[in-house]
Protein backbone atom coordinates (compact mmCIF):
# COMPACT_ATOMS: atom_id res chain seq x y z
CA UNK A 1 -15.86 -14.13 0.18
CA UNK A 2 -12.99 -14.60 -1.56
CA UNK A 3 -9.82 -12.41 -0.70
CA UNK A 4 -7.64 -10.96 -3.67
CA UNK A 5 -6.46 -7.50 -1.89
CA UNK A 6 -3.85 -5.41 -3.41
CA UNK A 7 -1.72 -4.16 -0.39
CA UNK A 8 -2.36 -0.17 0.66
CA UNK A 9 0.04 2.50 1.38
CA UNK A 10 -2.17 5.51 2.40
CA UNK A 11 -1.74 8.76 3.82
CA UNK A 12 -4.33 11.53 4.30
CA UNK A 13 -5.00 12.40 0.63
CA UNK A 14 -3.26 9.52 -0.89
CA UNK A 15 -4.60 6.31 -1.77
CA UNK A 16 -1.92 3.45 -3.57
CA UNK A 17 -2.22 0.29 -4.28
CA UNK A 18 0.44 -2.02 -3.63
CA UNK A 19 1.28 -5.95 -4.45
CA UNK A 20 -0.91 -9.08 -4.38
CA UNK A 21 -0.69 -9.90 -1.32
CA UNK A 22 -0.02 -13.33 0.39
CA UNK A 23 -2.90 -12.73 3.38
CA UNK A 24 -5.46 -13.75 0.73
CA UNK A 25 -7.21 -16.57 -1.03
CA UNK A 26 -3.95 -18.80 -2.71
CA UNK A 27 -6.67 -20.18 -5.46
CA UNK A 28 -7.46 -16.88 -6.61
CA UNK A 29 -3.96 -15.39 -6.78
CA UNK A 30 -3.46 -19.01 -8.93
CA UNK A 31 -6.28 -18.11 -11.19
CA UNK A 32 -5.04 -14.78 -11.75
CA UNK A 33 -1.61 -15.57 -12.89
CA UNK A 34 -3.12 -18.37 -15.20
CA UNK A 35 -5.33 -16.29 -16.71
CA UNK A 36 -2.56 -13.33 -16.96
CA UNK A 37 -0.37 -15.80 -18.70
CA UNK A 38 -3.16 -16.96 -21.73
CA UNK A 39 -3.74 -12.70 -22.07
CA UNK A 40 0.56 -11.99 -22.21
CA UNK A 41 0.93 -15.30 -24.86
CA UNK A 42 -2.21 -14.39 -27.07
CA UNK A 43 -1.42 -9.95 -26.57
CA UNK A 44 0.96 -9.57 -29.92
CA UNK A 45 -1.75 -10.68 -31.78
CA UNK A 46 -4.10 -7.98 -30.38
CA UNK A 47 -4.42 -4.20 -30.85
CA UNK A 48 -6.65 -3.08 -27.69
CA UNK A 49 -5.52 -0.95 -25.05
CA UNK A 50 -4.53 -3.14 -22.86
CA UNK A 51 -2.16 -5.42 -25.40
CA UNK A 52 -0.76 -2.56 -26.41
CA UNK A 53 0.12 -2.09 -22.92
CA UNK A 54 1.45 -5.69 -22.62
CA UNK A 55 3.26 -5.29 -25.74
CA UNK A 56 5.22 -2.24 -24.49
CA UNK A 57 5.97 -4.22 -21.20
CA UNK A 58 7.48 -7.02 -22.46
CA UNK A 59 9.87 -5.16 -24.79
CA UNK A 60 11.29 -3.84 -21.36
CA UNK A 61 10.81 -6.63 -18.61
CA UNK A 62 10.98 -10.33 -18.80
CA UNK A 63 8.11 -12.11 -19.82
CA UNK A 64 7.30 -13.60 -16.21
CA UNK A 65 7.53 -9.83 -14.54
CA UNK A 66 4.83 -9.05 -17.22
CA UNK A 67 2.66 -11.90 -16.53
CA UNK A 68 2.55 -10.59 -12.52
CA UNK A 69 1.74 -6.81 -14.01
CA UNK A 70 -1.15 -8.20 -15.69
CA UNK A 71 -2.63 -10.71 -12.51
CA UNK A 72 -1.79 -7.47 -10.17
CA UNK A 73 -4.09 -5.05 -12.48
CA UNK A 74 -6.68 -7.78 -13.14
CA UNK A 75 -6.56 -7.83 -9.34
CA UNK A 76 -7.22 -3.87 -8.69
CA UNK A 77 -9.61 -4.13 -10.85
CA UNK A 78 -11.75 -6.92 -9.62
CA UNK A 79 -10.74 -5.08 -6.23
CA UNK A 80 -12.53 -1.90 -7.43
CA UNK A 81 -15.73 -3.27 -8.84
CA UNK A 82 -16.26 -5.53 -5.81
CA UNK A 83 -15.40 -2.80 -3.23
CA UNK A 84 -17.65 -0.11 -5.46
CA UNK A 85 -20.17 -2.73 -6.58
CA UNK A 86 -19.99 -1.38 -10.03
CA UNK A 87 -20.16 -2.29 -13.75
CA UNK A 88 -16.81 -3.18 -14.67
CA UNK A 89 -16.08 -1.24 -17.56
CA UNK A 90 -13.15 -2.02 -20.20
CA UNK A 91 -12.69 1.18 -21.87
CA UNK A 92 -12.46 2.93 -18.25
CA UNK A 93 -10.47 -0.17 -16.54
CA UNK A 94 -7.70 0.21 -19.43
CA UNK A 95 -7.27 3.66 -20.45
CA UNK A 96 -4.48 4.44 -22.47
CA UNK A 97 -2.10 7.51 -20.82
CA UNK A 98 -0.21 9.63 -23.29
């Protein structure tokens, strides 16, 4: 099985998710960032959730942080639905926070 784990920093009630990590599979973490980078080029042209998102992130970071922030939450979530074994759901995987 491929490896794409976010680092963890837990305590006894607290569960965070960290970085992508170096331990895992190098060909995933590749994919990730590719595919992060077609999402950030192509997200101004969007209005979902999660370009919105994008769109507010690149107004404050450079365009290569935001193309890492996108390949870390695409990892969490494929982290979550393999872990959980779950439908991945888009709606719940990019909720939008006040």
């Amino acid at each position: 099985m491929a490896r794409a784990n976010p680092s963890q920093y837990s305590n006894g009630t607290t569960n965070r998710l960290g970085k992508i990590t170096k331990r895992g599979n190098q060909t995933l973490r590749r994919l990730l960032i590719h595919g992060a980078r077609i999402v950030v080029n192509w997200c101004d042209k969007k209005d979902d959730s999660l370009s919105l998102w994008l769109q507010r992130l690149k107004q404050r970071q450079h365009v290569c942080k935001v193309k890492v922030a996108l390949a870390n939450k695409m990892a969490r979530m494929v982290f979550v639905v393999m872990s959980r074994g779950q439908e991945f759901d888009m709606g719940k995987a990019c909720k939008m926070t006040a």
